[in-house]
Protein backbone atom coordinates (compact mmCIF):
# COMPACT_ATOMS: atom_id res chain seq x y z
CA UNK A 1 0.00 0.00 0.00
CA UNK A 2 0.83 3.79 -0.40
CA UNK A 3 -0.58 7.06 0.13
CA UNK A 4 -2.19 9.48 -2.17
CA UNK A 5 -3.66 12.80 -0.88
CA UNK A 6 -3.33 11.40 2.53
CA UNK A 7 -5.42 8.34 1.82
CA UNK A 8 -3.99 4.69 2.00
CA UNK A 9 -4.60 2.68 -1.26
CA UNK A 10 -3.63 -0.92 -2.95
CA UNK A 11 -1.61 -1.25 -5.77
CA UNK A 12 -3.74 -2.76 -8.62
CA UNK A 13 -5.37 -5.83 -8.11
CA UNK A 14 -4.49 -8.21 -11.36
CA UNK A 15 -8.29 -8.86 -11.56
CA UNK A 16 -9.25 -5.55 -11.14
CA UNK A 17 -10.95 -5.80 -14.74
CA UNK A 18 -12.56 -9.56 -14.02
CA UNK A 19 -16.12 -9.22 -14.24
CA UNK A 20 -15.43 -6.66 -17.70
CA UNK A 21 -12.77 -10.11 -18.78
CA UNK A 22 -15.92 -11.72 -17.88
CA UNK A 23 -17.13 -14.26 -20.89
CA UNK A 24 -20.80 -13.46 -21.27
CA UNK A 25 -23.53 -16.20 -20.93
CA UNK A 26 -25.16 -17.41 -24.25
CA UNK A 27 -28.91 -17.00 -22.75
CA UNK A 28 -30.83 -16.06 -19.60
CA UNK A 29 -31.03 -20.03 -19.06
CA UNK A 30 -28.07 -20.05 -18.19
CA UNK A 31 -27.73 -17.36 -15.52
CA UNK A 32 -29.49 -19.83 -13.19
CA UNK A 33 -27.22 -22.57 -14.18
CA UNK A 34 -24.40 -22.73 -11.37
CA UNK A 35 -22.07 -24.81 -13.91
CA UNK A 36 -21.46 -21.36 -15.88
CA UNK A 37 -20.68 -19.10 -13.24
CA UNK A 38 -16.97 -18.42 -11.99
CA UNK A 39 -15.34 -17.47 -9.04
CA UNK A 40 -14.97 -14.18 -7.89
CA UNK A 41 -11.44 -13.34 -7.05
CA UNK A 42 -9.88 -13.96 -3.52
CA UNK A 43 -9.01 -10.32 -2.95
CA UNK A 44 -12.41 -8.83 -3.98
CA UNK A 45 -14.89 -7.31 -1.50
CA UNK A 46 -18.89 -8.57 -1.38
CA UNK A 47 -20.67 -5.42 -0.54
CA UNK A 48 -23.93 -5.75 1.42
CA UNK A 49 -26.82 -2.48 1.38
CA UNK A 50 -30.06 -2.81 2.16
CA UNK A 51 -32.50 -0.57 4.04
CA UNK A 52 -33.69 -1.61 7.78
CA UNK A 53 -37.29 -2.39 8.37
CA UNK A 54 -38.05 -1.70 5.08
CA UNK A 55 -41.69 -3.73 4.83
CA UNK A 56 -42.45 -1.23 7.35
CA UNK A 57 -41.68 1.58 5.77
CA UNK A 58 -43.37 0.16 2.45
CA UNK A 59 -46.31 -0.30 4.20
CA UNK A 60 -46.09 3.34 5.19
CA UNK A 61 -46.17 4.53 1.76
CA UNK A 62 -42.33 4.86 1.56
CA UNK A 63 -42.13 2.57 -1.23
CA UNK A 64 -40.52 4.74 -3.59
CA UNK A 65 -38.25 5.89 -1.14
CA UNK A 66 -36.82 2.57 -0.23
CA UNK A 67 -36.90 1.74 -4.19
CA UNK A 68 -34.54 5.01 -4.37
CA UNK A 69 -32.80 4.53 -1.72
CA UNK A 70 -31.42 1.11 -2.50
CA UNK A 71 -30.55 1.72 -6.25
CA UNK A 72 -28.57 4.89 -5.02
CA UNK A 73 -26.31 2.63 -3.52
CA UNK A 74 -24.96 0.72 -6.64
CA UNK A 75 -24.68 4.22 -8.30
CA UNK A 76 -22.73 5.38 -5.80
CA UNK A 77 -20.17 2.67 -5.69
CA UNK A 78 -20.10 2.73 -9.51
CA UNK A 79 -18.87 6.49 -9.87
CA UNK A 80 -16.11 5.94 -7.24
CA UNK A 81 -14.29 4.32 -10.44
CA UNK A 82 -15.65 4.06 -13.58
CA UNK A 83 -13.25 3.08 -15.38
CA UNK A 84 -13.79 -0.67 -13.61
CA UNK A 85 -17.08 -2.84 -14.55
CA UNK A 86 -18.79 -3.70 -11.39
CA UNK A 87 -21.09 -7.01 -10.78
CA UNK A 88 -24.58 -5.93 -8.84
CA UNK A 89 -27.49 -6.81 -8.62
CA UNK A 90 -30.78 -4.62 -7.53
CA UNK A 91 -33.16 -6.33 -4.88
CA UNK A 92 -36.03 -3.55 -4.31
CA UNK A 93 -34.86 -2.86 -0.76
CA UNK A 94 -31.15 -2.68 -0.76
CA UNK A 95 -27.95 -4.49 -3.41
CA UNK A 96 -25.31 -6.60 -3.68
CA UNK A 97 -21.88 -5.73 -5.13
CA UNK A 98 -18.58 -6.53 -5.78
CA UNK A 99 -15.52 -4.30 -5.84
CA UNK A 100 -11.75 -5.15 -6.11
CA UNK A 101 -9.18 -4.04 -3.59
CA UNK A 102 -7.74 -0.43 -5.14
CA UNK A 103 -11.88 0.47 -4.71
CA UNK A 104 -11.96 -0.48 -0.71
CA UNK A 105 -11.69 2.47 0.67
CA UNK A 106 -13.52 4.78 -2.07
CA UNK A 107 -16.35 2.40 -1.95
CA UNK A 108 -16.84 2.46 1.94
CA UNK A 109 -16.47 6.74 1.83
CA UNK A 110 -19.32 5.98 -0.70
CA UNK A 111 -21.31 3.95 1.23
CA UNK A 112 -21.51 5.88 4.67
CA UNK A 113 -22.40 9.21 2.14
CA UNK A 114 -25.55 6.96 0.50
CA UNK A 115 -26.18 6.12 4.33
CA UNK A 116 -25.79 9.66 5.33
CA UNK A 117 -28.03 10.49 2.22
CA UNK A 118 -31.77 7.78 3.27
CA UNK A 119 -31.30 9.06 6.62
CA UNK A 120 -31.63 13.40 5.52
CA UNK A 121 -33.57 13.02 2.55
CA UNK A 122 -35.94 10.03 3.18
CA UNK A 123 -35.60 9.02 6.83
CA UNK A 124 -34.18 5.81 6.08
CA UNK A 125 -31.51 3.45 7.98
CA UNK A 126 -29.39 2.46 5.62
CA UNK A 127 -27.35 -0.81 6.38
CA UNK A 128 -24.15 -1.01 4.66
CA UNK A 129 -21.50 -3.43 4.69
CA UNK A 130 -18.17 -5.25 3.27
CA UNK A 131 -17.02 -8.97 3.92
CA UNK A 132 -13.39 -10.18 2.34
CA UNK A 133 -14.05 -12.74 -0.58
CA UNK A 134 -11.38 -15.09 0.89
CA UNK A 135 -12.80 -14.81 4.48
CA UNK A 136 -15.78 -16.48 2.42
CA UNK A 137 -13.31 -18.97 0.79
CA UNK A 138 -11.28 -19.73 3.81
CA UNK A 139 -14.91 -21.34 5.79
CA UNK A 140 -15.61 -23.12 2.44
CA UNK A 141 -18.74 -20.33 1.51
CA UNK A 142 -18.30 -20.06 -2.10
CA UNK A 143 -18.90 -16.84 -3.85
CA UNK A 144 -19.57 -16.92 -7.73
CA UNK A 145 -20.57 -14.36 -10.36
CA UNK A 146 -22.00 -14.72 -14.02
CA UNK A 147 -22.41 -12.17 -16.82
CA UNK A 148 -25.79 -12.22 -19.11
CA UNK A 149 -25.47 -9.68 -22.22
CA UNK A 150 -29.11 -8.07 -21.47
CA UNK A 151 -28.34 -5.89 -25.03
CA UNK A 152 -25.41 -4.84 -26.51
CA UNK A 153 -25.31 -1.39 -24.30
CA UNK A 154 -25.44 -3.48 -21.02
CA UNK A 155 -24.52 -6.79 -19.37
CA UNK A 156 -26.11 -7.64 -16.27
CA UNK A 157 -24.74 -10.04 -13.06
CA UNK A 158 -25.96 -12.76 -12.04
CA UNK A 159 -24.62 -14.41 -8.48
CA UNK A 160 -24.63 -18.21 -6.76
CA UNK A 161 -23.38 -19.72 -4.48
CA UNK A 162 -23.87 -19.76 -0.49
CA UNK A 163 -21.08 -16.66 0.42
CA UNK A 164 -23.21 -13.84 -0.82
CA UNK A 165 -26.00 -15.02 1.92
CA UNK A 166 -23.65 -15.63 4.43
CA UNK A 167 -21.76 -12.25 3.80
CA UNK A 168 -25.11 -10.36 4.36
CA UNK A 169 -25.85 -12.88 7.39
CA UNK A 170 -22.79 -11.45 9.12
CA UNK A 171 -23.54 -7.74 8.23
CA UNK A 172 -26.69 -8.24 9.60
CA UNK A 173 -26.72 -10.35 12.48
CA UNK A 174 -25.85 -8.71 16.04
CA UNK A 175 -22.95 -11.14 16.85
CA UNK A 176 -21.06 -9.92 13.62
CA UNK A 177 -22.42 -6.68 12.46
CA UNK A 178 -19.53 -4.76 14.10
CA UNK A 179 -16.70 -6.45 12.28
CA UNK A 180 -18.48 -5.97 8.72
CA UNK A 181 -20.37 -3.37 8.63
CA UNK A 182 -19.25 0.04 6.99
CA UNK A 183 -19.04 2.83 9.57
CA UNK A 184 -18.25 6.21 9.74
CA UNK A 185 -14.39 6.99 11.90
CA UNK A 186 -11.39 9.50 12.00
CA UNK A 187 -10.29 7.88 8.65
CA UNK A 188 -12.95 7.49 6.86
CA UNK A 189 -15.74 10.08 5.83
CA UNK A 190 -18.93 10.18 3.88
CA UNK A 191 -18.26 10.81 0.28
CA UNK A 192 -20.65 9.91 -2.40
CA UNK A 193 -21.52 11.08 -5.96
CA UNK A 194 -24.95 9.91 -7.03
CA UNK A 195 -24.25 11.54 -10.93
CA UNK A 196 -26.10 9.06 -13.03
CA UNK A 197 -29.08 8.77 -10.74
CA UNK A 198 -32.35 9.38 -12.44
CA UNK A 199 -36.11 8.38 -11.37
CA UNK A 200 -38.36 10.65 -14.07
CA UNK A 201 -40.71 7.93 -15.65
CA UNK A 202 -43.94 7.87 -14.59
CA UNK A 203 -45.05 4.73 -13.19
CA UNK A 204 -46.03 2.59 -15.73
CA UNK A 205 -49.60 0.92 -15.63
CA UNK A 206 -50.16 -2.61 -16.40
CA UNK A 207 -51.25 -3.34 -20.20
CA UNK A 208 -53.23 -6.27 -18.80
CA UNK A 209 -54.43 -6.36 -15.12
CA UNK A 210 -51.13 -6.85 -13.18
CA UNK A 211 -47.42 -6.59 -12.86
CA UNK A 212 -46.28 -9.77 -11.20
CA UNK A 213 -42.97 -9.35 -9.14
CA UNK A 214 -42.07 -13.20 -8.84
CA UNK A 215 -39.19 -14.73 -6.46
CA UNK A 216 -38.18 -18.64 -6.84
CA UNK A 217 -35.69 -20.62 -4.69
CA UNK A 218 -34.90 -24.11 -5.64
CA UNK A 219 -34.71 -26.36 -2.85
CA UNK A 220 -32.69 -29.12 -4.67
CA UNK A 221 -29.52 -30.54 -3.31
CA UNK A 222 -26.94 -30.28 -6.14
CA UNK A 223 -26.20 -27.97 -8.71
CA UNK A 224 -27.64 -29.76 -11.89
CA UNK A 225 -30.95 -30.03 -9.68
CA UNK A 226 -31.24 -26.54 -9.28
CA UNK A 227 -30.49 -25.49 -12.82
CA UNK A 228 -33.34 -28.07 -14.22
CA UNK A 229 -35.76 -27.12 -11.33
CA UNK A 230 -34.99 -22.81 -12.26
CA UNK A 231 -35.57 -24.43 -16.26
CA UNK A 232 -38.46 -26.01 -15.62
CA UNK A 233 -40.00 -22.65 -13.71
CA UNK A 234 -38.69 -20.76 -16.78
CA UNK A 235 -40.60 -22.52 -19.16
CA UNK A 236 -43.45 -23.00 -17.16
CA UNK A 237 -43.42 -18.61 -16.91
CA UNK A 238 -43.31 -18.24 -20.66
CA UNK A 239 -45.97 -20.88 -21.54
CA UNK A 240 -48.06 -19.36 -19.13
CA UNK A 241 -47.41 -15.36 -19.73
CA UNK A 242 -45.16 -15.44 -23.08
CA UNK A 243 -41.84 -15.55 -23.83
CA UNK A 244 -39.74 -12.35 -22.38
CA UNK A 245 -41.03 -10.16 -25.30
CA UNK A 246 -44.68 -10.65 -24.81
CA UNK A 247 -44.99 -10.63 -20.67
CA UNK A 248 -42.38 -7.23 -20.32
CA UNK A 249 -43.71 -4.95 -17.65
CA UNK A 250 -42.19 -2.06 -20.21
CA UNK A 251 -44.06 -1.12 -23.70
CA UNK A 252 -42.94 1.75 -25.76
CA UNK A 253 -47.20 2.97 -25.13
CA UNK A 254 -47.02 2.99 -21.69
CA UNK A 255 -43.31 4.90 -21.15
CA UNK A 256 -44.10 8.62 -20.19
CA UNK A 257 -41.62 11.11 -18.64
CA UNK A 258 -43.52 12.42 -15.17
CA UNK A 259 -43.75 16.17 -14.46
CA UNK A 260 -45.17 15.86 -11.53
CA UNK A 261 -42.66 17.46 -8.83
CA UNK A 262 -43.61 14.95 -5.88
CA UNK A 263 -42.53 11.76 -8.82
CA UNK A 264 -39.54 13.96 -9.36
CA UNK A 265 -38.39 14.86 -5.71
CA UNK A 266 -36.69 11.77 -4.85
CA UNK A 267 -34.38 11.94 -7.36
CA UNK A 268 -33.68 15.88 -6.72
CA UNK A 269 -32.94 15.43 -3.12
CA UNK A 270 -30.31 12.05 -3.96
CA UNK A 271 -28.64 14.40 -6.38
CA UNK A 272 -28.57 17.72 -4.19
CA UNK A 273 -27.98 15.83 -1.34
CA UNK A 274 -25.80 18.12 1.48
CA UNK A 275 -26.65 20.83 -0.98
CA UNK A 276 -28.83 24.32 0.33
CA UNK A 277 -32.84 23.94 -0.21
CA UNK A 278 -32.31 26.42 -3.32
CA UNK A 279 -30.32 23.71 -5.25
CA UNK A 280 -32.83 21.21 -4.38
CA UNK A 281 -35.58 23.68 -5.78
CA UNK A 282 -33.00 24.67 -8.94
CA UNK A 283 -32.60 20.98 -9.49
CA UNK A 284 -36.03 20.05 -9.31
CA UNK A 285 -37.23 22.88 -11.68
CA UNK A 286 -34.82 21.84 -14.38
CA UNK A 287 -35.86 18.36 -14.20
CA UNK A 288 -39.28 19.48 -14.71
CA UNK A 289 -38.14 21.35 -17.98
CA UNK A 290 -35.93 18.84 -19.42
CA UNK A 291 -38.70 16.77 -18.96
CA UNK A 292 -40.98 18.89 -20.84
CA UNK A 293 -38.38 18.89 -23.35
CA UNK A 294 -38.04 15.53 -23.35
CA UNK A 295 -41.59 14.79 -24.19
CA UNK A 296 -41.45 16.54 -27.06
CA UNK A 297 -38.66 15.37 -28.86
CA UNK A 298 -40.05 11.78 -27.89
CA UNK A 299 -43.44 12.68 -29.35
CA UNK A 300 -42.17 14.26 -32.42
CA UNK A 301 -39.17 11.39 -32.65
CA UNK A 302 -36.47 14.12 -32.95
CA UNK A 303 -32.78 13.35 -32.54
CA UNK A 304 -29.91 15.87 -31.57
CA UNK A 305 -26.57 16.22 -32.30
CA UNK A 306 -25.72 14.48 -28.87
CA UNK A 307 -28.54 11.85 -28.42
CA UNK A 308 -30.71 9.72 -30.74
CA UNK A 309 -33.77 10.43 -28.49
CA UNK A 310 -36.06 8.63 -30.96
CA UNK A 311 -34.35 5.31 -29.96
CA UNK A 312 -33.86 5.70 -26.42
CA UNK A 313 -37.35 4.53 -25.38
CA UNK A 314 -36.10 1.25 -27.48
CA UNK A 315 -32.82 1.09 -25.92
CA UNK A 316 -34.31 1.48 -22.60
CA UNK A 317 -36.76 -1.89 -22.85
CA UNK A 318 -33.74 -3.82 -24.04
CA UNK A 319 -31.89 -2.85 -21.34
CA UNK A 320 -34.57 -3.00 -18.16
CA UNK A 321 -33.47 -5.53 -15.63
CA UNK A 322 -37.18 -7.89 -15.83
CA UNK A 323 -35.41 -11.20 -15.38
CA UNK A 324 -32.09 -11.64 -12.45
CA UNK A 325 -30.31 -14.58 -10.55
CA UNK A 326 -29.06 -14.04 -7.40
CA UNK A 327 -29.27 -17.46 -5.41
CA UNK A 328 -32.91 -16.87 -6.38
CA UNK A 329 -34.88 -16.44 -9.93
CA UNK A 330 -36.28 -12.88 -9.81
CA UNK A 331 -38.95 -11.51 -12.64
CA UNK A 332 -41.33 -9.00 -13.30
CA UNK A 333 -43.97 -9.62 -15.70
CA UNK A 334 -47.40 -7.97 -16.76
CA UNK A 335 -50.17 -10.37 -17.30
CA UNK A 336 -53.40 -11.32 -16.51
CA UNK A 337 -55.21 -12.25 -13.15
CA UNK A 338 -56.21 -15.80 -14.79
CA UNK A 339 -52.56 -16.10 -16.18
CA UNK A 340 -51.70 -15.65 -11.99
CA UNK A 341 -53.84 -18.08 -11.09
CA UNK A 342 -52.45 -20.61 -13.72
CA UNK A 343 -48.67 -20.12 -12.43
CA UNK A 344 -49.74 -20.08 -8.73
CA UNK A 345 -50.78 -23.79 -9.41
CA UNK A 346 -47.87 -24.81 -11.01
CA UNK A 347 -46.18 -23.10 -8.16
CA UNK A 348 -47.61 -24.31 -5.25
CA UNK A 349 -47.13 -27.80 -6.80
CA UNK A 350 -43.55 -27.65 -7.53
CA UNK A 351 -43.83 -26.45 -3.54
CA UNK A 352 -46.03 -29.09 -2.27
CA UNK A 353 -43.15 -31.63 -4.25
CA UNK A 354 -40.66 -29.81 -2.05
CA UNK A 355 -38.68 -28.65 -4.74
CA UNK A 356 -39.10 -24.65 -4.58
CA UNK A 357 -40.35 -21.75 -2.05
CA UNK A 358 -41.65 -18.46 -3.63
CA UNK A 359 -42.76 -15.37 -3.27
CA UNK A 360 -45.21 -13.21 -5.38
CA UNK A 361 -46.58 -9.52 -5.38
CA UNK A 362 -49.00 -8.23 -8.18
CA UNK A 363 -48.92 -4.26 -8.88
CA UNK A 364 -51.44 -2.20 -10.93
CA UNK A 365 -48.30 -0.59 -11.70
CA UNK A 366 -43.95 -0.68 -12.04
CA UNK A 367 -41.66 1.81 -11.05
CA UNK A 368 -38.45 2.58 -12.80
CA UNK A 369 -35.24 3.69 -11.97
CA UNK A 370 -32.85 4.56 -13.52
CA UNK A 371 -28.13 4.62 -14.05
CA UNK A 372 -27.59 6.77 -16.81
CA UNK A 373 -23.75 5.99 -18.06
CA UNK A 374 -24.66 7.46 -21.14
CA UNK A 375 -27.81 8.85 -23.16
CA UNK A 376 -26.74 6.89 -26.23
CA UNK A 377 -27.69 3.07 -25.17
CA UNK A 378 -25.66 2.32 -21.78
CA UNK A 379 -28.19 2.90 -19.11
CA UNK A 380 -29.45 0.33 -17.30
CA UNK A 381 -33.55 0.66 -15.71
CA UNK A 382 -34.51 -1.39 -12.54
CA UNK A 383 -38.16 -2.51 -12.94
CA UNK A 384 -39.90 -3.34 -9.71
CA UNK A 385 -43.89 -3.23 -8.43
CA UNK A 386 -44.73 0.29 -7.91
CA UNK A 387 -45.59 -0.53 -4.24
CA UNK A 388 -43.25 -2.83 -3.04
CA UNK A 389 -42.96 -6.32 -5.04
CA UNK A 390 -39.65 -7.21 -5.16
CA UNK A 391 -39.60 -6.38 -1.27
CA UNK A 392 -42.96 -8.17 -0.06
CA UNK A 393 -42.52 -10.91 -2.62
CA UNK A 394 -39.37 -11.69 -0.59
CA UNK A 395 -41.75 -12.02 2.71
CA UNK A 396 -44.12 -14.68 1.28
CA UNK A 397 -41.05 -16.35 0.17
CA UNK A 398 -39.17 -16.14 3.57
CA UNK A 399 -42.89 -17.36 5.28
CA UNK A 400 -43.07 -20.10 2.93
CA UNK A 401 -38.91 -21.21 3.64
CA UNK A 402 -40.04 -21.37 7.79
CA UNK A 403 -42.85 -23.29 7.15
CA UNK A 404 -40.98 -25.86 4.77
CA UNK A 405 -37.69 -25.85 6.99
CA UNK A 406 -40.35 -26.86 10.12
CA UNK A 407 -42.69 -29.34 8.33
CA UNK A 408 -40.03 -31.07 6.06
CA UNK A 409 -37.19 -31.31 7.81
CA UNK A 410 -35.11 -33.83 5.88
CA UNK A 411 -35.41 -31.64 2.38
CA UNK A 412 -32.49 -30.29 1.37
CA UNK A 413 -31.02 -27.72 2.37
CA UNK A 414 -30.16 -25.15 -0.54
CA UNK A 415 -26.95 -22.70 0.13
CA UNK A 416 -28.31 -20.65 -2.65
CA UNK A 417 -31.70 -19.79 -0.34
CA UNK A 418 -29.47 -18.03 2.27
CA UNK A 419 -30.53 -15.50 -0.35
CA UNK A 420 -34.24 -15.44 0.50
CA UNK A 421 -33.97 -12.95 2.68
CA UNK A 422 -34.71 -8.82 1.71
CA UNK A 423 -37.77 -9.71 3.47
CA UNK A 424 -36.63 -6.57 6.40
């Protein structure tokens, strides 16, 4: 190590560019498919965020606010260095990431300023924390990452294995929270850029009658078991709803820039935050306008010199996140309340077999938010029920895990469902 500017940092890391090096999956398939992930380097950091007693506060209303609050984390990592391609993955409620070692420090300054950021603009307690990859390793938790090309502007994560649950286990749990979790001291202070962070879309209504924010844990005992059990639930979604083109929560019809100011606040206080209340107004007003603006040149299909605006709308359905693997299958869908009913059968039989748990949440509406890396194609949208699927979803799933783990105790016992957990 050596100091710059007074701050202690690693030389490079040689896999400081491993998830970029990263070859991409051929399908979606395959992201559920443990066989294709790969390890994530010893000398990596899991990063754990996710806001506390958040069913509560999404049962307050603060639904948006917890949405916001979580995906300001990942941005806020991100633009420590951009010049390195990060794994994450959005869960509603909070994220997971994964930084190399020259990020440590940056990425721990950026975590206590998104926790410093819930708790003045929202009222949130953030939870933030980082375990060692081979800490993981070293107690034979393995920690794996995959990459799915979601378009050619964006690839997405996907994680397995049992050391991502266990690393939020220890940030969590009282008897380990103080070694792992990310707090504020003499050498370390809040410093977080949320540039990138946008939340302007109206919510967008269902086409049908729902959006369906699904989560499915395999409760097989070996790999291959869980990658035909998360095929079989694949196939049994798109016979049911339509392949991933037909059931997306996101049509080019219902995409409308808001101008209401309340839609438009969250994002002006993450982007003003420690700012005076006249740059939160100033910010908020121009949002409004380039909104405005932005409505018309999507109406009238107009490009400029800097953006091809009349292909963004496109660019932005290819890219939303509808479909994720973390230890658990994660969708969002827009369907029908008979199409519900149909996979809530299958469902509850693959349960009753002992073979999954899940979780489900239907929303008249999704919300959208948004990392802008660049207007032109690379911006990734994170699609979740407008009032808290992804989040209560993960409740009925956790209720369902309790009730299996106490009537059938000999199942097995799944390392990837130490994942079912943004249930708090």
């Amino acid at each position: 190590a050596f100091v710059l500017e007074g701050r202690p940092i690693t030389e490079h890391s040689p896999h400081r560019h491993f998830f970029r090096n990263l070859q991409p999956l051929a399908s979606f398939e395959q992201a559920a498919d443990l066989s294709f992930h790969t390890d994530l380097p010893a000398d990596w950091w899991v990063i754990v965020t996710d806001v506390v007693n958040s069913t509560n506060a999404i049962r307050q209303g603060k639904y948006k606010d917890v949405n916001t609050t979580g995906a300001s984390t990942i941005i806020a990592v991100i633009n420590t260095d951009r010049s390195i391609e990060l794994p994450y993955v959005f869960g509603g409620d909070g994220a997971n990431l994964a930084v190399p070692p020259e990020m440590e420090l940056a990425a721990r300054e950026a975590l206590l300023g998104a926790k410093e950021m819930a708790q003045s603009a929202f009222g949130l307690e953030l939870r933030t924390g980082m375990v060692r990859v081979s800490e993981l390793q070293a107690q034979s938790y393995w920690v794996k990452v995959g990459k799915y090309c979601q378009s050619e502007h964006i690839d997405l994560a996907t994680f397995s294995g049992s050391g991502w649950g266990v690393a939020e286990r220890w940030v969590k749990d009282e008897s380990t929270r103080a070694r792992y979790e990310v707090r504020a001291s003499d050498s370390l202070r809040p410093n977080a850029s949320f540039e990138g962070f946008e939340c302007r879309w109206q919510s967008v209504r269902s086409s049908q009658d729902h959006k369906l924010c699904l989560l499915v844990g395999s409760m097989a005992s070996s790999p291959s078991e869980h990658a035909a059990i998360y095929r079989k639930v694949m196939a049994k979604v798109s016979t049911i709803y339509g392949d991933a083109k037909a059931s997306h929560p996101l049509t080019l019809a219902n995409l409308e820039l808001t101008l209401n100011p309340w839609r438009l606040l969250g994002e002006s206080k993450v982007r003003t935050q420690g700012k005076s209340l006249w740059s939160l107004f100033s910010y908020l007003a121009m949002a409004i306008i380039t909104n405005r603006i932005g409505r018309w040149l999507f109406s009238h299909h107009k490009d400029t010199k800097q953006v091809q605006w009349s292909k963004y709308r496109d660019d932005m359905i290819r890219n939303a996140d509808t479909r994720k693997f973390d230890g658990i299958l994660k969708m969002v869908v827009d369907g029908t309340d008979s199409q519900f009913e149909r996979i809530q059968n299958e469902l509850e039989d693959l349960y009753h077999q002992n073979l999954i748990v899940y979780g489900t949440h239907r929303s008249k509406e999704a919300l959208i938010t948004c990392l802008i890396f660049s207007y032109n194609g690379k911006h990734a949208h994170f699609v979740d029920g407008s009032d808290g699927g992804y989040a209560l979803a993960a409740v009925e799933l956790k209720a369902r895990l309790q009730l299996a783990k106490r009537g059938k105790p000999n199942q097995g016992s799944p390392e990837s469902l130490a994942q079912g957990r943004r249930a708090s």
